[in-house]
Protein backbone atom coordinates (compact mmCIF):
# COMPACT_ATOMS: atom_id res chain seq x y z
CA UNK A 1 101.97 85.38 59.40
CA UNK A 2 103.45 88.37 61.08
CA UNK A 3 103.92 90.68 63.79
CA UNK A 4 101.49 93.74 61.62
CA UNK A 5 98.96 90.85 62.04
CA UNK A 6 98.35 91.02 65.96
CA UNK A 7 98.39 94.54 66.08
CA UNK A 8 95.86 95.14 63.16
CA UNK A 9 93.80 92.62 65.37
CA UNK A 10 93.90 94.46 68.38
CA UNK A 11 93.52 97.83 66.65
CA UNK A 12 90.42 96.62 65.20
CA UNK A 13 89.55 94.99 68.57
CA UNK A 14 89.94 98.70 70.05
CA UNK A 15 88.34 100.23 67.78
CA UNK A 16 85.35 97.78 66.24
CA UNK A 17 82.55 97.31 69.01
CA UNK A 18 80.52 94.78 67.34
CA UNK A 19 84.20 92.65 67.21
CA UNK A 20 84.76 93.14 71.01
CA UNK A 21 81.16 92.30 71.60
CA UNK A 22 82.24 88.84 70.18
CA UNK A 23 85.46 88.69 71.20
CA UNK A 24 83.71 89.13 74.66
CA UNK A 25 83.19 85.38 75.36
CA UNK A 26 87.00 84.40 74.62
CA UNK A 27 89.09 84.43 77.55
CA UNK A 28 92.57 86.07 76.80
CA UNK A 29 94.24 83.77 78.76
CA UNK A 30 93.29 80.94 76.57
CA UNK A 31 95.92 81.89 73.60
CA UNK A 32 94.63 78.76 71.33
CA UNK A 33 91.36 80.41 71.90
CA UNK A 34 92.03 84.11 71.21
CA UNK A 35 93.93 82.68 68.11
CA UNK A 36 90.91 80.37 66.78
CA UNK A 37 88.59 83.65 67.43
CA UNK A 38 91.38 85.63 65.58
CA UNK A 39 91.34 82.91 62.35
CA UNK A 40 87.96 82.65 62.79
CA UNK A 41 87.54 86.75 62.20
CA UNK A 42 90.77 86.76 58.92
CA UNK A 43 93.53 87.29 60.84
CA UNK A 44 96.41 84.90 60.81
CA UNK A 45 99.23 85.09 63.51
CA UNK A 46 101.13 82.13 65.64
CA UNK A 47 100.80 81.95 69.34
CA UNK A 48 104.39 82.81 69.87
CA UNK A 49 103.76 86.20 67.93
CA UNK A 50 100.81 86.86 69.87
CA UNK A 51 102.90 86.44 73.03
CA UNK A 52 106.12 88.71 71.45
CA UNK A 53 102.87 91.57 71.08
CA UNK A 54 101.57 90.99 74.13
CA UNK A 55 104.78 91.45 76.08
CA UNK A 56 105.87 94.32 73.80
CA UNK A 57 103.07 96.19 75.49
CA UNK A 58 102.24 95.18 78.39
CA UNK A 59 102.52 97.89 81.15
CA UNK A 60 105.78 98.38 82.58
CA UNK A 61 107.50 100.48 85.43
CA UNK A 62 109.11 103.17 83.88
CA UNK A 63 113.07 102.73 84.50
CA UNK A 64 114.96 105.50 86.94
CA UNK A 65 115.98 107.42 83.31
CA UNK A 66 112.06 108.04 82.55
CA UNK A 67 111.36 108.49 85.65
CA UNK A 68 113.46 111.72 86.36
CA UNK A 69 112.47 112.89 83.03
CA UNK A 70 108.78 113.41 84.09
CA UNK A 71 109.21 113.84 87.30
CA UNK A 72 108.33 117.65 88.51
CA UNK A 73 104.38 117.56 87.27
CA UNK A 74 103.86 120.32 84.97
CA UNK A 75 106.29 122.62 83.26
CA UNK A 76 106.21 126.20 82.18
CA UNK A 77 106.84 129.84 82.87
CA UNK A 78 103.80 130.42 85.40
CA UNK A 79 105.51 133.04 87.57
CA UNK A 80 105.12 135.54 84.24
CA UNK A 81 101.65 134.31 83.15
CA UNK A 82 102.77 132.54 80.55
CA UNK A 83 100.96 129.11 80.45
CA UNK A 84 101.60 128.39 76.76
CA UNK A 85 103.04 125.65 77.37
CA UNK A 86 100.60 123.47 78.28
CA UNK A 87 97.24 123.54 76.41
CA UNK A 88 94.03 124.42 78.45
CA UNK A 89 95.70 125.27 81.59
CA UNK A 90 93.83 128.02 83.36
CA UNK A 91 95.76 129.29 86.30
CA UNK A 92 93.41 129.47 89.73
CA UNK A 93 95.70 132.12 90.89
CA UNK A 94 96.80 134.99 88.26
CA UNK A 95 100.36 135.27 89.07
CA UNK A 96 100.31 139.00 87.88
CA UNK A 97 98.30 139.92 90.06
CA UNK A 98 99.57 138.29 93.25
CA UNK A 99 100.05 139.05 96.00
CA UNK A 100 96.89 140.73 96.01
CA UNK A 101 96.99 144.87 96.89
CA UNK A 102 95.88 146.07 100.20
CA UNK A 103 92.76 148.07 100.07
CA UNK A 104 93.76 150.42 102.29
C-alpha cells in the first residue's frame, strides 16, 4: 500500500509488547513471512517496500563529513564552569577551583 505502512508496523512493533510477543516466532529473514504476520495483524505493504524500509534504516557508517562533525566528545565552556551546555553534566573536577591552594 505504502511506505507509512511499514513504518506504522514497526512503530507499533516497538512499541506494542503483546505484538512483538507474537511477532516473536516469525523470522525476519523470511520477508513472505514477516509480510503474512504483517496482513495477518491489518497492515498491508509489498515485499519490495518492506525491503526500501529496511535499507532506509539499517545501520550505517557514518561518512568522513559526520564523522568530523562529532568528533571531539563533548562540547562546552568547562574551563569557566559553565556546563550549560550539556544537560546533567556534573564536573568531577570544579574548574574554579583548580589547581587546588596550598595549605601552607
Amino acid at each position: 500500500m505504502s511506505q507509512s505502512e511499514t513504518e506504522r508496523f514497526a512503530n507499533d512493533l516497538q512499541n506494542d509488547e503483546a505484538l512483538r510477543d507474537e511477532y516473536s516466532v516469525v523470522k525476519p529473514s523470511e520477508i513472505d513471512a514477516v509480510i503474512a504476520f504483517a496482513r495477518d495483524k491489518g497492515y498491508e505493504f509489498t515485499a519490495e517496500e518492506a525491503q526500501t524500509f529496511v535499507e532506509r534504516n539499517a545501520p550505517r557508517e557514518l561518512s568522513e563529513e559526520e564523522l568530523a562533525s562529532v568528533s571531539g566528545g563533548v562540547s562546552g565552556n568547562f574551563i569557566n564552569g559553565n556546563s550549560s551546555t550539556v544537560k546533567g553534566y556534573e564536573p568531577v573536577i570544579d574548574p574554579v577551583q583548580w589547581p587546588p591552594k596550598s595549605s601552607s
